[in-house]
C-alpha atoms as a PDB file:
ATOM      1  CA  UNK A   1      85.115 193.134  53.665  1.00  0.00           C
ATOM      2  CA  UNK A   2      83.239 193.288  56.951  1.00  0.00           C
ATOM      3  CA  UNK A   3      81.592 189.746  58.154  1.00  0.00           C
ATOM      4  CA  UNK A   4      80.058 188.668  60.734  1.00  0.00           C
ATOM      5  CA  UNK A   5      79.187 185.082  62.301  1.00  0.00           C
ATOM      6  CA  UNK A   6      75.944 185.214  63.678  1.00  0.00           C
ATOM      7  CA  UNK A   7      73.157 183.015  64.648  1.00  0.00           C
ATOM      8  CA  UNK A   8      69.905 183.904  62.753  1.00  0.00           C
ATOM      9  CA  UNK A   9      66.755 183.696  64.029  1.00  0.00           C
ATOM     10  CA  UNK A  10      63.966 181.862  61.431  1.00  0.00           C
ATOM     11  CA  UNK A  11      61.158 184.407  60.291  1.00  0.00           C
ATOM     12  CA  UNK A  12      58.129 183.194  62.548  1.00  0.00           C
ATOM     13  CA  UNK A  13      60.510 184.541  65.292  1.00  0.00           C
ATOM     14  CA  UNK A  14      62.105 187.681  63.545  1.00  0.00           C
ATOM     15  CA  UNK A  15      58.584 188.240  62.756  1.00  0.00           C
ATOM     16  CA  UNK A  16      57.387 187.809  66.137  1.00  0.00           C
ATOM     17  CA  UNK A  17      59.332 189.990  67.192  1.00  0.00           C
ATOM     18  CA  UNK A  18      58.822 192.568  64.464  1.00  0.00           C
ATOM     19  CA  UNK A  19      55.390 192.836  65.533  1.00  0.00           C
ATOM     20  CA  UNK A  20      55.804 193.214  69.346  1.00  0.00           C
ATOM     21  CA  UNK A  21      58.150 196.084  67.967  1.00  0.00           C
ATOM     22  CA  UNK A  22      55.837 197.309  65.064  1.00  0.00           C
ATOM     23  CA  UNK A  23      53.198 199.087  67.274  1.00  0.00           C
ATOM     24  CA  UNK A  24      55.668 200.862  69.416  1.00  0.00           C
ATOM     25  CA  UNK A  25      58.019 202.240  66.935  1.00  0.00           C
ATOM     26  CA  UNK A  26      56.460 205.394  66.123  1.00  0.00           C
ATOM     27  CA  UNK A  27      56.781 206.619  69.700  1.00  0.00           C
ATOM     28  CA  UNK A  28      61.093 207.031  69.446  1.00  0.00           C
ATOM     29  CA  UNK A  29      62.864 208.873  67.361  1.00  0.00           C
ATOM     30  CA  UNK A  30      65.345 205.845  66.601  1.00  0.00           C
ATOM     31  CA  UNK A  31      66.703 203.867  63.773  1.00  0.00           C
ATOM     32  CA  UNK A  32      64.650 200.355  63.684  1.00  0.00           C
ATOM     33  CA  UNK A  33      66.619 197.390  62.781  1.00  0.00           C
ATOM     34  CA  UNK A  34      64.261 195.546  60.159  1.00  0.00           C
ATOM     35  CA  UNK A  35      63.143 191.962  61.195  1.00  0.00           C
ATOM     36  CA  UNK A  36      65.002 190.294  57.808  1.00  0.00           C
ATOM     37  CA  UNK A  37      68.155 192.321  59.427  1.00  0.00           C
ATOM     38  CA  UNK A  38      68.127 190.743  62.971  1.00  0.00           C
ATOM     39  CA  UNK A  39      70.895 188.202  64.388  1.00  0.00           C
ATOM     40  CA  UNK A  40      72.705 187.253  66.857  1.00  0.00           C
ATOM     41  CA  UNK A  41      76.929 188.137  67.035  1.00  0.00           C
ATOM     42  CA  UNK A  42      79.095 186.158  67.223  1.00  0.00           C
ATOM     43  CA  UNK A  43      82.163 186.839  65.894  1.00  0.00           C
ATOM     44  CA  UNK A  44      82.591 189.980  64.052  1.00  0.00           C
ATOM     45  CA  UNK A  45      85.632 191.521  62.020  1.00  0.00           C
ATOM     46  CA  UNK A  46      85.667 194.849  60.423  1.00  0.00           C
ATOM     47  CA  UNK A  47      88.433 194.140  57.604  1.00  0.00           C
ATOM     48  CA  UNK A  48      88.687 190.564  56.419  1.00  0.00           C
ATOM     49  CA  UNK A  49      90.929 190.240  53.312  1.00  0.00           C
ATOM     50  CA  UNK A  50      88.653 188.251  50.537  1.00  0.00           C
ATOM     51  CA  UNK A  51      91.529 185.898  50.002  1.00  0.00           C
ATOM     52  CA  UNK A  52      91.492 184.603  54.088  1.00  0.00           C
ATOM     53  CA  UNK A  53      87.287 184.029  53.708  1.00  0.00           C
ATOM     54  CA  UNK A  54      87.503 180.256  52.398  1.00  0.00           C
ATOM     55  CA  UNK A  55      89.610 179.410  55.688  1.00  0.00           C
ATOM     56  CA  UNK A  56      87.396 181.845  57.836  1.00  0.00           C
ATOM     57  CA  UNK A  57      84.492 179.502  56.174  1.00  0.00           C
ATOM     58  CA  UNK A  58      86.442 175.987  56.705  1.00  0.00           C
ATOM     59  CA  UNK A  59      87.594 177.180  60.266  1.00  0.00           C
ATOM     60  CA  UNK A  60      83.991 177.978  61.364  1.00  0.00           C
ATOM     61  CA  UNK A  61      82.324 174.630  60.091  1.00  0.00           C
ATOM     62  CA  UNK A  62      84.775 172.995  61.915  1.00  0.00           C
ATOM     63  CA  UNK A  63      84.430 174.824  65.170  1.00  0.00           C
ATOM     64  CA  UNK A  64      80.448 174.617  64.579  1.00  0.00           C
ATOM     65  CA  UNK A  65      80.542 170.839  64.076  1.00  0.00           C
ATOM     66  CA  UNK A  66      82.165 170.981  67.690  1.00  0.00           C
ATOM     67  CA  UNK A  67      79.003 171.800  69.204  1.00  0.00           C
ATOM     68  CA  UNK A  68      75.504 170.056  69.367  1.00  0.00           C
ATOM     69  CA  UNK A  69      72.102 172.035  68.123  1.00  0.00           C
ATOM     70  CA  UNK A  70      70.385 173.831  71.148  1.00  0.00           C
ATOM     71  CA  UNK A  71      67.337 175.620  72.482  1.00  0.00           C
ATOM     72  CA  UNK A  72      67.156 179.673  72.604  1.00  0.00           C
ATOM     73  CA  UNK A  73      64.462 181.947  72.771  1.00  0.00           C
ATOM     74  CA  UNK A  74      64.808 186.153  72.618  1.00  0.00           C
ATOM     75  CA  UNK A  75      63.352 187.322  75.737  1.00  0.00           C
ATOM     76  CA  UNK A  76      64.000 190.549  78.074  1.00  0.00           C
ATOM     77  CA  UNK A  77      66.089 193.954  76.451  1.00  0.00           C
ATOM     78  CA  UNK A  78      69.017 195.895  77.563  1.00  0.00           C
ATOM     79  CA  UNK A  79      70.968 199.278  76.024  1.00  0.00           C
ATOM     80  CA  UNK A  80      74.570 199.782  75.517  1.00  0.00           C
ATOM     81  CA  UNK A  81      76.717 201.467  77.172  1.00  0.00           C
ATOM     82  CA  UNK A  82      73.489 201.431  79.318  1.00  0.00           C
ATOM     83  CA  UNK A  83      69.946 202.634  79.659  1.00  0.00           C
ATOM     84  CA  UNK A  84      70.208 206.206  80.524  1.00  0.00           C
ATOM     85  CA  UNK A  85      72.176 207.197  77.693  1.00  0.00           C
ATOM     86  CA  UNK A  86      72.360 204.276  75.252  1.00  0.00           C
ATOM     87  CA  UNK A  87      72.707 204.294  71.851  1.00  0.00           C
ATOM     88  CA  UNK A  88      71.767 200.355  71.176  1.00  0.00           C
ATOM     89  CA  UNK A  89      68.738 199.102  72.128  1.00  0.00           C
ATOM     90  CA  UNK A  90      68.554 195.317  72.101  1.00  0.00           C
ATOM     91  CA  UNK A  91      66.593 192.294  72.965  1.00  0.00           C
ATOM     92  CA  UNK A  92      68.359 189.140  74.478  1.00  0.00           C
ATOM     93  CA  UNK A  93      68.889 185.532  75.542  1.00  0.00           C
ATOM     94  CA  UNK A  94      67.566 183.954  78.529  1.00  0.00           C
ATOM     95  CA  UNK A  95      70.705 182.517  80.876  1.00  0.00           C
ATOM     96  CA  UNK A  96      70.029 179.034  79.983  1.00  0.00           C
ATOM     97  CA  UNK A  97      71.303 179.620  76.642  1.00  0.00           C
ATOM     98  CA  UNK A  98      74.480 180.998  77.656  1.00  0.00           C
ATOM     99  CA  UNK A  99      76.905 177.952  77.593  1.00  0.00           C
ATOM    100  CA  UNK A 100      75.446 177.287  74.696  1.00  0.00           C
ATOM    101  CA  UNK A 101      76.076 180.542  72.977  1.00  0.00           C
ATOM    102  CA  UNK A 102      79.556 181.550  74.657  1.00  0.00           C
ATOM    103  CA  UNK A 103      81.053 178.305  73.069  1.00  0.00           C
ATOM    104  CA  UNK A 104      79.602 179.200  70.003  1.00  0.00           C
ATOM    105  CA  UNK A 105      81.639 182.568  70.337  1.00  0.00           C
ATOM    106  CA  UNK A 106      84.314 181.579  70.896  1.00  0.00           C
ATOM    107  CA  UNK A 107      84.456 178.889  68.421  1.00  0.00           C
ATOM    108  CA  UNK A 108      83.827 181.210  66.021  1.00  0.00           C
ATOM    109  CA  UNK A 109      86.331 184.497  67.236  1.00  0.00           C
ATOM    110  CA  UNK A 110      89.082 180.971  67.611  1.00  0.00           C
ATOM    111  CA  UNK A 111      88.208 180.751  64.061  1.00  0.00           C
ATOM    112  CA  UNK A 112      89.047 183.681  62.719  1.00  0.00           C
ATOM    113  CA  UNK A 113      91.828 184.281  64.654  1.00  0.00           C
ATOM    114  CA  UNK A 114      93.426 181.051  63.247  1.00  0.00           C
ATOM    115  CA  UNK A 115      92.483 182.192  60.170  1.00  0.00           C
ATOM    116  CA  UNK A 116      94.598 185.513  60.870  1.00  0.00           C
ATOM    117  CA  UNK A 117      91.408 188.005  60.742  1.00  0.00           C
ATOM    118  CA  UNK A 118      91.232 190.477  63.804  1.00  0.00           C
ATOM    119  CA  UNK A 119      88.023 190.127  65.573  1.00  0.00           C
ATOM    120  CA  UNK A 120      86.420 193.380  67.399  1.00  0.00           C
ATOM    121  CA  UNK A 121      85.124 193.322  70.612  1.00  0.00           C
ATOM    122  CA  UNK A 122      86.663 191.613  73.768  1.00  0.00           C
ATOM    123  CA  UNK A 123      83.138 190.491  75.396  1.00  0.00           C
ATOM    124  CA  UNK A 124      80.595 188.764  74.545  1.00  0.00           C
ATOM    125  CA  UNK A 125      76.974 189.488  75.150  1.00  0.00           C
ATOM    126  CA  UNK A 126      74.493 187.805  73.298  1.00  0.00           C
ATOM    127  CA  UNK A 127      71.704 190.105  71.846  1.00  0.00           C
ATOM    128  CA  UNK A 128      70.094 191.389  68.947  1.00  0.00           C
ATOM    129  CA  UNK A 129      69.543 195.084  68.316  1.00  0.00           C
ATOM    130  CA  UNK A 130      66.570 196.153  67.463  1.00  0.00           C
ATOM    131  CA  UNK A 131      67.199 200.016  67.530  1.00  0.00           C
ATOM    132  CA  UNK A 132      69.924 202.603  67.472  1.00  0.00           C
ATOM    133  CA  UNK A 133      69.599 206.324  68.440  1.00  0.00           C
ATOM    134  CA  UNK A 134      72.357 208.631  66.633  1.00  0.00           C
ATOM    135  CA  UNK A 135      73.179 210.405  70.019  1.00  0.00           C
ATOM    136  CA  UNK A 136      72.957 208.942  73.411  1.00  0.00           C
ATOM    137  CA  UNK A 137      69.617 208.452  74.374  1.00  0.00           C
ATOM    138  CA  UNK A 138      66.890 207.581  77.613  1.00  0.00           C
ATOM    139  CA  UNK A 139      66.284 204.196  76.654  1.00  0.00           C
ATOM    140  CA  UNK A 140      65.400 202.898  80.171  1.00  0.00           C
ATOM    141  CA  UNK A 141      61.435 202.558  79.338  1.00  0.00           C
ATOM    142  CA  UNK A 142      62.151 200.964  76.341  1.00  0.00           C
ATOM    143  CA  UNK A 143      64.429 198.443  78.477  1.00  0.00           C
ATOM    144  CA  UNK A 144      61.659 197.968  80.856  1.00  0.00           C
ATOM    145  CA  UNK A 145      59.282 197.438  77.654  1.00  0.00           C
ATOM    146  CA  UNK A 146      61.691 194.710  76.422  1.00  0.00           C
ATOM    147  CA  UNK A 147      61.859 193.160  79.979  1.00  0.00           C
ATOM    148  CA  UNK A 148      58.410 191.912  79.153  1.00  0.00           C
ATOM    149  CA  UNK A 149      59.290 190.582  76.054  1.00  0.00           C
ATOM    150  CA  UNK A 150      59.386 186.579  75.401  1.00  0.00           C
ATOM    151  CA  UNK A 151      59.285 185.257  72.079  1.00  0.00           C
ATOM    152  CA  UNK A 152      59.008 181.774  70.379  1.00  0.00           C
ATOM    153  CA  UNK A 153      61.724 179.277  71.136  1.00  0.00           C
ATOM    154  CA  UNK A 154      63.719 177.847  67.961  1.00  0.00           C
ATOM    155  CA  UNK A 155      66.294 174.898  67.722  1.00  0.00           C
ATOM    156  CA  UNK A 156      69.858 176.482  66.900  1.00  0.00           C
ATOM    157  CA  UNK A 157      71.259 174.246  64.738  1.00  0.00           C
ATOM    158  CA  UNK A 158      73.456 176.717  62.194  1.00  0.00           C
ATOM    159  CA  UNK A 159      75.327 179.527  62.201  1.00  0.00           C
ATOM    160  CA  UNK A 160      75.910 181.494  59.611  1.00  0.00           C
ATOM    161  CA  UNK A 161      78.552 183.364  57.677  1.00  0.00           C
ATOM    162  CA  UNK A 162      77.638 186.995  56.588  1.00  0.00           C
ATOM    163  CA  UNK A 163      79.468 189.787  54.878  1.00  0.00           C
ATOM    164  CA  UNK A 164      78.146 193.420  55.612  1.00  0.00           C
ATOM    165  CA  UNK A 165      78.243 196.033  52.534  1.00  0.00           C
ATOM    166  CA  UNK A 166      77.800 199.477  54.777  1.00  0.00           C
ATOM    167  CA  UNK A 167      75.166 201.796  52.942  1.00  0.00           C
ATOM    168  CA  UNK A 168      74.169 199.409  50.397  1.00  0.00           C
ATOM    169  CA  UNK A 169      70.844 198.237  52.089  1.00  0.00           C
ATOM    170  CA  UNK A 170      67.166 200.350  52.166  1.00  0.00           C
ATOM    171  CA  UNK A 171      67.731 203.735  53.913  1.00  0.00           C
ATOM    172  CA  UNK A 172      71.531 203.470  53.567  1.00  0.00           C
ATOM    173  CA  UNK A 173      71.904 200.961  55.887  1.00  0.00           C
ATOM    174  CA  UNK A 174      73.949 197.991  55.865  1.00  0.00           C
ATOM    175  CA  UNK A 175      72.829 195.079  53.182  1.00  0.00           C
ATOM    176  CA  UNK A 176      73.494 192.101  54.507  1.00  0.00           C
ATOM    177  CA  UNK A 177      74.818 188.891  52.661  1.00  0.00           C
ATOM    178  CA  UNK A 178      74.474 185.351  54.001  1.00  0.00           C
ATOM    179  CA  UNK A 179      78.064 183.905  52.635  1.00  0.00           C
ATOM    180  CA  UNK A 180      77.549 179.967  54.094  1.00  0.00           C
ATOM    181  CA  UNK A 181      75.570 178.994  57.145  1.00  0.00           C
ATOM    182  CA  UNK A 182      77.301 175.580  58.426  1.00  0.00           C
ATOM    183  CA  UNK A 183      75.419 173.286  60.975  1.00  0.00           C
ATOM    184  CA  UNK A 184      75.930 172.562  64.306  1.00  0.00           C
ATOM    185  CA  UNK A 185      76.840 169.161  65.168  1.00  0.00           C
ATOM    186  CA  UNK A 186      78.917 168.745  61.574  1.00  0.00           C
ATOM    187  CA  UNK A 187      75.161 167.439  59.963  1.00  0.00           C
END
């Protein structure tokens, strides 16, 4: 199965941010990530055997109840690979968060490594995608858009477990399925 950890925003935020989204949308030809859709990766792994998730679970409580709950708010947008001819279109985290969020990651990747489950991607950077394009696309004025972008702050204090099923969501897009969220600070 493919999971993900992830840190998920509550829906007065997702839905801020849905509607700062919601009037633009219909001037890009890309695929919009709904607001009930959007996180935060941490760790991600694109084949986890079902019989190593209870240990992926236990491993990521414990790594969770290493840190303490914290303050983040989505502000400012990038692209990957980059703006000129990106393909992801995201929204991310202010700096202060970072120390926050990179122990996070790597609490979680440590977990599922000592679990024995592969984890993709060798660098962090904490964002959520809003949008993909199919084909490399200029997404630089929808970076600059984004750059304006500040939403609510929330107090991070879960993370949660989530398995993707590819195609099984609306438009054949991936349905996602919160497994166990497990709090920060082990309460």
């Amino acid at each position: 199965m493919r999971l993900f950890t992830a840190v998920l925003p509550p829906d007065d935020v997702a839905d801020h941010l849905d509607a700062f989204l919601d009037v633009r949308r219909a001037a890009a030809d890309l695929r919009w990530t709904r607001a009930d859709a959007f996180h935060l990766t941490l760790a991600f792994a694109a084949e986890v055997e079902e019989w190593r998730l209870d240990e992926v679970l236990e491993r990521t409580a414990g790594a969770a109840a290493r840190r303490t709950p914290f303050e983040l708010r989505l502000a400012g947008g990038g692209a990957f690979p980059h703006a000129d001819a990106g393909k992801v279109l995201w929204v991310g985290a202010p700096t202060s968060a970072d120390e926050e969020l990179e122990a996070l990651a790597r609490g979680a990747r440590a977990a599922y490594a000592t679990a024995g489950v592969p984890v993709d991607g060798a660098r962090f950077r904490p964002h959520v995608t809003v949008a993909r394009s199919g084909r490399p696309a200029r997404l630089s004025d929808w970076v600059k858009l984004l750059d304006g972008y500040a939403g609510p702050s929330w107090t991070v204090d879960e993370v949660a477990v989530v398995a993707s099923h590819l195609g099984e969501g609306a438009g054949r897009r991936p349905r996602h399925e919160v497994l166990a969220t497990v709090p920060l600070g082990g309460h």
